[in-house]
N, C-alpha and C. Protein backbone atom coordinates (compact mmCIF):
# COMPACT_ATOMS: atom_id res chain seq x y z
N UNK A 1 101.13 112.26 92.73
CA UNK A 1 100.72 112.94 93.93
C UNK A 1 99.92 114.18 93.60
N UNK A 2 100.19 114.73 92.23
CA UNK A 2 99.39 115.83 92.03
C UNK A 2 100.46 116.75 90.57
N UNK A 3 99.42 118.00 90.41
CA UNK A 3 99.81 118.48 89.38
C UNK A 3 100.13 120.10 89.67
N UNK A 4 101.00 120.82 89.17
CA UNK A 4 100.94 122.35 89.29
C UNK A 4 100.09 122.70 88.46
N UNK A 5 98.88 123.48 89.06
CA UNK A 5 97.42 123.40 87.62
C UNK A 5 97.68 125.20 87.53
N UNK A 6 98.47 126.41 88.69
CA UNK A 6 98.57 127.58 88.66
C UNK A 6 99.54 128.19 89.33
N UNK A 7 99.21 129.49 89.44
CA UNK A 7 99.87 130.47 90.35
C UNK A 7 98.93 131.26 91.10
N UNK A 8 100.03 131.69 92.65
CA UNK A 8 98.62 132.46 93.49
C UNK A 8 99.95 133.44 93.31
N UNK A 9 99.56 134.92 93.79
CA UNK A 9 100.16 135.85 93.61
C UNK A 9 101.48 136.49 93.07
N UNK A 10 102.54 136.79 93.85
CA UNK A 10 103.55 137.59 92.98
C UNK A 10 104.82 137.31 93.67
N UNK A 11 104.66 136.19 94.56
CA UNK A 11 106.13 135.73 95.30
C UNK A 11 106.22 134.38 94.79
N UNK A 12 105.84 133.63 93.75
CA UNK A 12 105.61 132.35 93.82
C UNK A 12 105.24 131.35 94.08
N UNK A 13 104.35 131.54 94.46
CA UNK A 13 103.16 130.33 95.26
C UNK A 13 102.70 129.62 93.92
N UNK A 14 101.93 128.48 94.46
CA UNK A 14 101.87 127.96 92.95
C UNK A 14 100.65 126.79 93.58
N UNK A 15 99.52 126.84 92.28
CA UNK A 15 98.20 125.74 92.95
C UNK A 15 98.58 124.48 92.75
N UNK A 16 98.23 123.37 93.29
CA UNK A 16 98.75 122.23 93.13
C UNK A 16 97.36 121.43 93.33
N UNK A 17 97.30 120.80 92.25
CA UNK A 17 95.63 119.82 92.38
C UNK A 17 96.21 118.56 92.84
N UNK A 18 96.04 118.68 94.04
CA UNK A 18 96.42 117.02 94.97
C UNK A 18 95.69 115.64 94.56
N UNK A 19 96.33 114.97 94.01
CA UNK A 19 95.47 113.42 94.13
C UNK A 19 95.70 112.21 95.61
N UNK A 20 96.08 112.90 96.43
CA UNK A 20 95.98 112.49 97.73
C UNK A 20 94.72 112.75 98.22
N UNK A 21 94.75 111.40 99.42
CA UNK A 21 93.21 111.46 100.25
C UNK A 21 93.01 112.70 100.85
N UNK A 22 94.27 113.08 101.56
CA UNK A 22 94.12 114.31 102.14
C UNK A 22 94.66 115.43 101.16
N UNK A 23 94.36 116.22 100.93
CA UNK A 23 95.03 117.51 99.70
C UNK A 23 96.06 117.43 100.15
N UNK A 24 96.94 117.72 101.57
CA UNK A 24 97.94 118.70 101.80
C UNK A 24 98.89 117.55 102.09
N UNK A 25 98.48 116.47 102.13
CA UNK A 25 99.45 115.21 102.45
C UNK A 25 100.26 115.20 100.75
N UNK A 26 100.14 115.84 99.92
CA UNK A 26 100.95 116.08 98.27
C UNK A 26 102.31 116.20 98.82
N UNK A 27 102.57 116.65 100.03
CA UNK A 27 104.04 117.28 100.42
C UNK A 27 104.39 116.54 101.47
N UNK A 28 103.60 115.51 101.87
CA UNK A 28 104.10 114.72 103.70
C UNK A 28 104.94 113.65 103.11
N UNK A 29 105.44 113.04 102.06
CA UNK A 29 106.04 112.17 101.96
C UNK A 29 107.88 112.51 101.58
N UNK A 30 108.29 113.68 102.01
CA UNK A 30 109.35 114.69 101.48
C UNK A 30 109.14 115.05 99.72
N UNK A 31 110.79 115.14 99.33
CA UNK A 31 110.78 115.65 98.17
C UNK A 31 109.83 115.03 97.17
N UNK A 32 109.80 115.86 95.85
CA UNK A 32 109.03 114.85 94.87
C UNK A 32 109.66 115.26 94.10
N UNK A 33 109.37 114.12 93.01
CA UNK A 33 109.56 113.99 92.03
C UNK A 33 109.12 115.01 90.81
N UNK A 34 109.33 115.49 89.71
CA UNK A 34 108.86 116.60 88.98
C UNK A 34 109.02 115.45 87.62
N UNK A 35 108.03 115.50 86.69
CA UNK A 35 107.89 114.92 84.97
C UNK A 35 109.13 115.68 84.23
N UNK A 36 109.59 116.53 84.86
CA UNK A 36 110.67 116.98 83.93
C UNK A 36 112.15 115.97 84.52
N UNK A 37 112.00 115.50 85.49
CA UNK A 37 113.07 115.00 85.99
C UNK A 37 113.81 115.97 87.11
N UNK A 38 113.36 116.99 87.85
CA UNK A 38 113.90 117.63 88.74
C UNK A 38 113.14 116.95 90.31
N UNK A 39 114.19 117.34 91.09
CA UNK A 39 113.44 117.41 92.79
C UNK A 39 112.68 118.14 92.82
N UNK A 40 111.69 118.57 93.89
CA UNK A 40 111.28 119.65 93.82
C UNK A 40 110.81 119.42 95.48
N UNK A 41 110.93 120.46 96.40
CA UNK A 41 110.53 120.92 97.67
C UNK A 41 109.62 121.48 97.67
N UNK A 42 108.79 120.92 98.35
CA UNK A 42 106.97 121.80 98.33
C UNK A 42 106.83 121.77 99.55
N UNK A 43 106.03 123.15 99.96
CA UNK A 43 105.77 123.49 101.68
C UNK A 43 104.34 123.82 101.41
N UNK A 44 103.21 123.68 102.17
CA UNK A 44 101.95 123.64 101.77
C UNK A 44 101.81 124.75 102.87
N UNK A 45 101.35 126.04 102.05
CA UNK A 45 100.61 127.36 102.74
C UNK A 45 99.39 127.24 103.26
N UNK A 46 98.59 126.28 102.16
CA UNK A 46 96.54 126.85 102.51
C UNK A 46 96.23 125.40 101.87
N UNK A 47 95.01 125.08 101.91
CA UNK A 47 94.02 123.96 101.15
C UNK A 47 92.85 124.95 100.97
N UNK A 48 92.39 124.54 99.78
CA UNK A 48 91.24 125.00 98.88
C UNK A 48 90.93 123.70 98.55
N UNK A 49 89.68 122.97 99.22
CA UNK A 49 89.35 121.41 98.57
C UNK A 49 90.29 120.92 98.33
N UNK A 50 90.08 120.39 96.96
CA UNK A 50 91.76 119.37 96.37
C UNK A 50 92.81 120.59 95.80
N UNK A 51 92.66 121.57 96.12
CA UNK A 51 93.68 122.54 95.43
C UNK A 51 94.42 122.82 96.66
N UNK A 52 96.04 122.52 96.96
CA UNK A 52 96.70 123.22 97.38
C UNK A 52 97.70 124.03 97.30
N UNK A 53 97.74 125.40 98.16
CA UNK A 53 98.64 126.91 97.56
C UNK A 53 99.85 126.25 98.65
N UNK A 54 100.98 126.58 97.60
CA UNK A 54 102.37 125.76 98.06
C UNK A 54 103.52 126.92 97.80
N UNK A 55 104.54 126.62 98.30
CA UNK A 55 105.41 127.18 98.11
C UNK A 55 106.60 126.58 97.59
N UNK A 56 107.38 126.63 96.86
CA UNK A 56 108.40 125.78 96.12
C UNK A 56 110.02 126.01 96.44
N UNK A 57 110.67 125.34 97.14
CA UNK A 57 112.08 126.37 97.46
C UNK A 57 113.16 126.56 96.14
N UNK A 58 113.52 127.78 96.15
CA UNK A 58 114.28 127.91 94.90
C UNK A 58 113.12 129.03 94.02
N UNK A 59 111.41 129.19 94.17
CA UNK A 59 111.05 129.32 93.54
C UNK A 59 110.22 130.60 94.13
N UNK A 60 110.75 132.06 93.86
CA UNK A 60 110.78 133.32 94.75
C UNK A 60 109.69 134.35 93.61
N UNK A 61 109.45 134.16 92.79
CA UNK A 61 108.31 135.27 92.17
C UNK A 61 107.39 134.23 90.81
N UNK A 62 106.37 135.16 90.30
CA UNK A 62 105.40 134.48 89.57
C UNK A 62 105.66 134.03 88.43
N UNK A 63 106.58 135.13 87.80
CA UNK A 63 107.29 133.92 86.47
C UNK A 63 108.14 132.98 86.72
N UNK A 64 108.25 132.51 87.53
CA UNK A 64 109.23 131.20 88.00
C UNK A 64 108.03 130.51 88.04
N UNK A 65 107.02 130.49 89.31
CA UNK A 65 106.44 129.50 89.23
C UNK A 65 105.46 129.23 88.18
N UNK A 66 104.89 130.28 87.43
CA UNK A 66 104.08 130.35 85.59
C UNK A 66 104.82 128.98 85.05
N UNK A 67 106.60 128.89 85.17
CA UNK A 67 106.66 128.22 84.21
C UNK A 67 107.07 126.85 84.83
N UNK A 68 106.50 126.54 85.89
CA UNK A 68 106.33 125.14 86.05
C UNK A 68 104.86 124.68 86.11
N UNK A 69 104.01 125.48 85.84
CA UNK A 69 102.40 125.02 85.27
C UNK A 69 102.23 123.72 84.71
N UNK A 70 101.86 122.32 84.79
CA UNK A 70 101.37 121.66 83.99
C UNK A 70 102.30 120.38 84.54
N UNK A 71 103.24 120.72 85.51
CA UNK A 71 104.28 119.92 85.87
C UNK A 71 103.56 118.74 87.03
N UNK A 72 103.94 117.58 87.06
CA UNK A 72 103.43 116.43 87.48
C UNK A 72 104.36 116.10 88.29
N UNK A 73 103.64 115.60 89.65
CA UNK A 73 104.62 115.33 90.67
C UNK A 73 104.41 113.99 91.36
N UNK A 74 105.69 113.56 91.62
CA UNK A 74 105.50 112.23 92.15
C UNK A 74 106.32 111.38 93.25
N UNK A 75 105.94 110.23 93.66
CA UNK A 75 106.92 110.30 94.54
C UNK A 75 107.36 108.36 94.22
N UNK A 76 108.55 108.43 95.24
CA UNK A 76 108.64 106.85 94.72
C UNK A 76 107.66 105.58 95.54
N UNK A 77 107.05 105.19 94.94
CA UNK A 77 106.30 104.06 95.43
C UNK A 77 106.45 103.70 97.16
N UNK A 78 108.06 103.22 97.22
CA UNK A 78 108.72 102.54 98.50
C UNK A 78 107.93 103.31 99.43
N UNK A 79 108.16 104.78 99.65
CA UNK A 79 107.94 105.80 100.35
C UNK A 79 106.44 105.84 101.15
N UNK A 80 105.42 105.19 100.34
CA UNK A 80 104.37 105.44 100.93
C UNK A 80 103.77 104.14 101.43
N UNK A 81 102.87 104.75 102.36
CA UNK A 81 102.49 103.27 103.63
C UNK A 81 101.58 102.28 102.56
N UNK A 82 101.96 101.13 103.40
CA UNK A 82 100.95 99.99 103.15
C UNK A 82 99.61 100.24 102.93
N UNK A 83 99.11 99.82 102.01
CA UNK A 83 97.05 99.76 101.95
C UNK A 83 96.85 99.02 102.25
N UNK A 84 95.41 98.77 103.01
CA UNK A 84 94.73 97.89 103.60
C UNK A 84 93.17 97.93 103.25
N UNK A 85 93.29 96.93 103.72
CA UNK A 85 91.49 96.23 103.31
C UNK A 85 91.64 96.43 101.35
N UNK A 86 90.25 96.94 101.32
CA UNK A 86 89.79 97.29 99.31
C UNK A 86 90.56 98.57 99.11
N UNK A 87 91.34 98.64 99.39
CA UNK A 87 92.24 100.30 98.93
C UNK A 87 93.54 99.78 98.52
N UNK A 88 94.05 100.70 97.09
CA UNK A 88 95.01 100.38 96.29
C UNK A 88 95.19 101.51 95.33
N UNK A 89 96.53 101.53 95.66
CA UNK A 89 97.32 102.45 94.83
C UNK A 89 97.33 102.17 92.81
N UNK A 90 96.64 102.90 92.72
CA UNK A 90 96.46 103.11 91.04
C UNK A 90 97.91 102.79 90.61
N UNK A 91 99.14 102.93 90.59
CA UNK A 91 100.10 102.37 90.00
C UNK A 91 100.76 100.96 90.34
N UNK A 92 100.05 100.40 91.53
CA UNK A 92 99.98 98.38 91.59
C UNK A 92 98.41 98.08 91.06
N UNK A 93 97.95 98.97 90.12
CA UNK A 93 96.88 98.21 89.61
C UNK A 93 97.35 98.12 87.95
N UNK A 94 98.04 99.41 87.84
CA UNK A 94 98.30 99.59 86.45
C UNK A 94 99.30 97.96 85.47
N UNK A 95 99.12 97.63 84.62
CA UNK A 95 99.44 96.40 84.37
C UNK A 95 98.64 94.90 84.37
N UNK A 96 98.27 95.37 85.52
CA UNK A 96 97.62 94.05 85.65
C UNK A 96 96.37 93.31 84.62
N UNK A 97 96.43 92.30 84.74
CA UNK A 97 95.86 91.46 83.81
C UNK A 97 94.31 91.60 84.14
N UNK A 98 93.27 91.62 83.22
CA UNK A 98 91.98 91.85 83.64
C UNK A 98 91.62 90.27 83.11
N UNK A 99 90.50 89.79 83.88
CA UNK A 99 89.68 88.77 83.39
C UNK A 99 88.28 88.62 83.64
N UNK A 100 87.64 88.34 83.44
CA UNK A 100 86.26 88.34 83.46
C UNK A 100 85.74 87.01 84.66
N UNK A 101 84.33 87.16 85.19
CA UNK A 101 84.22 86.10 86.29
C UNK A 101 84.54 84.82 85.77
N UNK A 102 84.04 84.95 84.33
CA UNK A 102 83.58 83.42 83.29
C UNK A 102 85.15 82.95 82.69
N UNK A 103 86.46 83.68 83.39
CA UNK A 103 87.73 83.37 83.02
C UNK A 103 88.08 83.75 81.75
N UNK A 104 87.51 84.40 80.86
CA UNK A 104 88.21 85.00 79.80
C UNK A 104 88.51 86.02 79.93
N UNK A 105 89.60 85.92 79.16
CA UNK A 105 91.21 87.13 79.46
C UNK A 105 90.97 88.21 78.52
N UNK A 106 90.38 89.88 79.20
CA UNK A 106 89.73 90.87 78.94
C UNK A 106 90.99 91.53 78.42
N UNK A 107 92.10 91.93 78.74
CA UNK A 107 93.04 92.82 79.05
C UNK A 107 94.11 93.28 79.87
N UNK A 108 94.75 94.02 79.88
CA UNK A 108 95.52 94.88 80.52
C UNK A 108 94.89 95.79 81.76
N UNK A 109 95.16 96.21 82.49
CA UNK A 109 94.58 97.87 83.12
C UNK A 109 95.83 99.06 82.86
N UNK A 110 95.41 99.43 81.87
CA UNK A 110 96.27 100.52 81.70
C UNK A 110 96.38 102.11 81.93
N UNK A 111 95.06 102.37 82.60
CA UNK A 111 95.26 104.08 83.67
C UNK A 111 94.36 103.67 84.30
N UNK A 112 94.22 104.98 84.90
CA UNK A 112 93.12 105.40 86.11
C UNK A 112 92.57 107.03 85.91
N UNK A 113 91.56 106.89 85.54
CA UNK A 113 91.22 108.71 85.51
C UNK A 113 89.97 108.56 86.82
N UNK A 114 89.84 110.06 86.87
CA UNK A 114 88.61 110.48 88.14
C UNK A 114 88.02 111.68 87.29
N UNK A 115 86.92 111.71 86.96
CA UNK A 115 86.50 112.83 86.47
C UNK A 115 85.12 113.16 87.47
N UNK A 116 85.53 113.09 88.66
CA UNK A 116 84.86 113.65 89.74
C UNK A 116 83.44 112.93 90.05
N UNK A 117 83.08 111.67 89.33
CA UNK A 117 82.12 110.62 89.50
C UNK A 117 82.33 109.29 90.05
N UNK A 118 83.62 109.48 90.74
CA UNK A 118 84.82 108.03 91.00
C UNK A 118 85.61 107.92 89.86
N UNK A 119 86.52 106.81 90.40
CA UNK A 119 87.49 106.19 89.56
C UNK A 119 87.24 105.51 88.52
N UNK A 120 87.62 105.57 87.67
CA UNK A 120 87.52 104.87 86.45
C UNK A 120 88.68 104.27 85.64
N UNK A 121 88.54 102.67 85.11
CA UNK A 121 89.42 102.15 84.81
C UNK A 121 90.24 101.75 83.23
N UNK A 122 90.77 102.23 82.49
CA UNK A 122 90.88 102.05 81.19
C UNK A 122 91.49 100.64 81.04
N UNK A 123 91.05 99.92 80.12
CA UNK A 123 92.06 98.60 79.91
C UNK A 123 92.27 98.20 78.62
N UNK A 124 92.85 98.45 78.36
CA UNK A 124 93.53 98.02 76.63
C UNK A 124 93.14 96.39 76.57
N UNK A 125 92.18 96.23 75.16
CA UNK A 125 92.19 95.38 75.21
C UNK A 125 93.14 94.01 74.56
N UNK A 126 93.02 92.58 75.31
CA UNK A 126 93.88 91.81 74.78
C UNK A 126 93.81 91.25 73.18
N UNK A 127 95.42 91.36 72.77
CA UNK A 127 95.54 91.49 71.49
C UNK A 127 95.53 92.68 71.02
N UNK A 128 95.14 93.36 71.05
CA UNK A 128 94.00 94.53 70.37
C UNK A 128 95.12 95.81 71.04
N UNK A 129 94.54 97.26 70.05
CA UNK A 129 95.23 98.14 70.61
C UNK A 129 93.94 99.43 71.23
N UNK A 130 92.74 98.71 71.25
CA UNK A 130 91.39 99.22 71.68
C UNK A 130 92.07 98.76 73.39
N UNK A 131 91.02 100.33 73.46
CA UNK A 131 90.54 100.29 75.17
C UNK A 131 88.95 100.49 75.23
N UNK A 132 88.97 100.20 76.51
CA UNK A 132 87.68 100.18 76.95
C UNK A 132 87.77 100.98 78.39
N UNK A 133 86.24 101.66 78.88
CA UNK A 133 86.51 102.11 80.49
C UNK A 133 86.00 101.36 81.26
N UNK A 134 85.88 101.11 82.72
CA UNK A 134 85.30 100.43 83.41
C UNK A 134 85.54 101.46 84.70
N UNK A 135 83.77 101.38 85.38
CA UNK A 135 83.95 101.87 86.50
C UNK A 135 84.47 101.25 88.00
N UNK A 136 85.50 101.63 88.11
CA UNK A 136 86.25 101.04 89.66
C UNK A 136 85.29 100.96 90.75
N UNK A 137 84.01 100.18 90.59
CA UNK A 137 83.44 100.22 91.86
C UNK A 137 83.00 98.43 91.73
N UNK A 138 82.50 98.18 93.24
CA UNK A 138 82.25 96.98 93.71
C UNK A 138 81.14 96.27 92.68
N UNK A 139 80.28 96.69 92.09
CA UNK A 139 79.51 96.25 90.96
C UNK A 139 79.89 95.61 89.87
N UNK A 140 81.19 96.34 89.65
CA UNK A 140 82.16 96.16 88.17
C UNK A 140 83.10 94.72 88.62
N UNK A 141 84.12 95.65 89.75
CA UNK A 141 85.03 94.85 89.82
C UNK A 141 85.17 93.67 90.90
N UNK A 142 85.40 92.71 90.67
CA UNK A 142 84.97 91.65 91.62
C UNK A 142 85.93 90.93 92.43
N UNK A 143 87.31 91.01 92.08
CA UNK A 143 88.45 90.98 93.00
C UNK A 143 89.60 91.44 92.31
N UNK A 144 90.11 92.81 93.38
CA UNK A 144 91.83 92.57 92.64
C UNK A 144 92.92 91.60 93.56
N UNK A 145 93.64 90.87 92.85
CA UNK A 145 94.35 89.84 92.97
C UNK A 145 95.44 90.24 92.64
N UNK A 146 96.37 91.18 93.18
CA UNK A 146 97.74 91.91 93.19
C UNK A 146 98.75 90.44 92.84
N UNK A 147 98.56 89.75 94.10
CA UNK A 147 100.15 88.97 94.05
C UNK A 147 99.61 87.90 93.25
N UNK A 148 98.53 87.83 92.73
CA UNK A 148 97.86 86.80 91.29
C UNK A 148 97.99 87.79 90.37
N UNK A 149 98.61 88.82 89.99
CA UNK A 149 98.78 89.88 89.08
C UNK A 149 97.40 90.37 87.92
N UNK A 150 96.31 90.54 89.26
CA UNK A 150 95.15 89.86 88.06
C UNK A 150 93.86 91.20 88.84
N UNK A 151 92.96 91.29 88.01
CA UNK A 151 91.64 92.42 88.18
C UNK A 151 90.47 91.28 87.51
N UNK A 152 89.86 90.75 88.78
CA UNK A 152 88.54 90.07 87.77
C UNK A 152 87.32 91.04 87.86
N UNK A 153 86.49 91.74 86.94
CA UNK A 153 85.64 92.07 86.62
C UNK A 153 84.35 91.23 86.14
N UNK A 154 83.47 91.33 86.38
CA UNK A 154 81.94 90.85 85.62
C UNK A 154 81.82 91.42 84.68
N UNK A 155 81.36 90.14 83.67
CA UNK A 155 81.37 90.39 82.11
C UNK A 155 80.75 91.54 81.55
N UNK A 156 81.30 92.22 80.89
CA UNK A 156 80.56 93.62 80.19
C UNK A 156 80.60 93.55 78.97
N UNK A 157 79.74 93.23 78.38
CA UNK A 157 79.26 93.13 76.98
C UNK A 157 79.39 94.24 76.36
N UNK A 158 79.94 94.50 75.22
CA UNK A 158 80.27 95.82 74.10
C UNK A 158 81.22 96.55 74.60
N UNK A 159 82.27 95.87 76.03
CA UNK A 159 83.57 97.02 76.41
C UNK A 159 84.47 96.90 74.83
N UNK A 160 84.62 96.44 73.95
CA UNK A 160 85.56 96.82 73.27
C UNK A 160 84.85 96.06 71.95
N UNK A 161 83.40 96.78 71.70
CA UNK A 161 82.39 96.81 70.62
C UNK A 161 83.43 97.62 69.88
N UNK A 162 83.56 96.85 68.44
CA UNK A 162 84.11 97.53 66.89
C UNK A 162 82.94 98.50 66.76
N UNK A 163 83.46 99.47 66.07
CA UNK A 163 82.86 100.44 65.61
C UNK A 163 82.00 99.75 64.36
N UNK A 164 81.22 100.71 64.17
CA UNK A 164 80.31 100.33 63.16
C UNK A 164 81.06 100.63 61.85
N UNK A 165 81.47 100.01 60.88
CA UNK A 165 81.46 100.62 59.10
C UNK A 165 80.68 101.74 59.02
N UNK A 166 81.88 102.13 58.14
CA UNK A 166 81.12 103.97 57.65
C UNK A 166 80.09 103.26 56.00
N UNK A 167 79.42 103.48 55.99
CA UNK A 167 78.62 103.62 54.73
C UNK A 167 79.23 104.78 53.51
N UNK A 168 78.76 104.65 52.60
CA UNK A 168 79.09 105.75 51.23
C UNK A 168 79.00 107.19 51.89
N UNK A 169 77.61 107.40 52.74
CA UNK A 169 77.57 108.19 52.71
C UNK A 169 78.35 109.10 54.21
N UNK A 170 79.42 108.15 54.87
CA UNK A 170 79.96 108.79 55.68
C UNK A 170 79.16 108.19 57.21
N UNK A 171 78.06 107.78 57.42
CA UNK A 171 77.45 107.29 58.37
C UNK A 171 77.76 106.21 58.87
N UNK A 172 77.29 105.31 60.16
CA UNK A 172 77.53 104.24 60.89
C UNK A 172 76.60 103.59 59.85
N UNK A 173 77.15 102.37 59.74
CA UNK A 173 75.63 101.05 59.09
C UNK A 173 75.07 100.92 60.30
């Protein structure tokens, strides 16, 4: 649902980089989950774009919230609504089997990053402990097939190109 990326002032407020559609929806689904294994209660003060200033209960000045910086929040799957139409939750994609249009078996999908150009798809490849990226858009990917446990993509030539041999002198051949 998002990450504690800071702190806003001196009562404990704390920034939260939302990976929700809406920023401030990080807190509409109740408690969350914390990577350390705690609950955690979040009340959303303000939105700044995808940054939202929150408040944490239990969590009353700035070195409290300093030291939950970096903390990852989440919630349980059940909890959140159905998708519809081409929209899908990055953790019922994660796993799934990739294949190519031409039926050969590419991989795994094993994350999802956004580095602010869309989604992007990593997939470990099969056999292999190489990944490759692929961009999550309609060009790339050509059907996901959830209850076929499956991601067919169009063939991409050099996703999981061997590196070149180093030569004597330290260079690619």
């Amino acid at each position: 649902m998002g990450v504690i990326v800071g702190v806003k002032g001196l009562r404990g407020e704390v920034r939260v980089k939302s990976f929700t559609e809406a920023p401030e929806d990080v807190a509409a689904y109740g408690p969350l989950k914390a990577s350390d294994g705690r609950t955690i209660t979040l009340s959303v003060v303000n939105v700044l774009e995808d940054v939202v200033i929150a408040t944490i209960d239990g969590v009353d000045d700035r070195a409290a919230a300093e030291a939950l910086k970096g903390l990852e929040l989440f919630v349980d799957r059940a909890v959140l609504p159905e998708t519809e139409g081409d929209t899908y939750y990055h953790a019922d994609l994660i796993g799934l089997a990739v294949e190519s249009t031409e039926g050969e078996k590419v991989g795994k999908v094993s994350a999802f990053y956004n580095f602010g150009a869309g989604d992007v798809m990593e997939v470990t490849a099969e056999g292999r402990s190489d990944t490759g990226f692929l961009p999550f858009t309609a060009d790339v990917i050509v059907k996901v097939d959830i209850p076929g446990g499956r991601v067919v993509i169009t063939p991409s030539p050099g996703l999981f190109e061997d590196a070149k041999p180093e030569d004597e002198t330290g260079n690619g051949a």
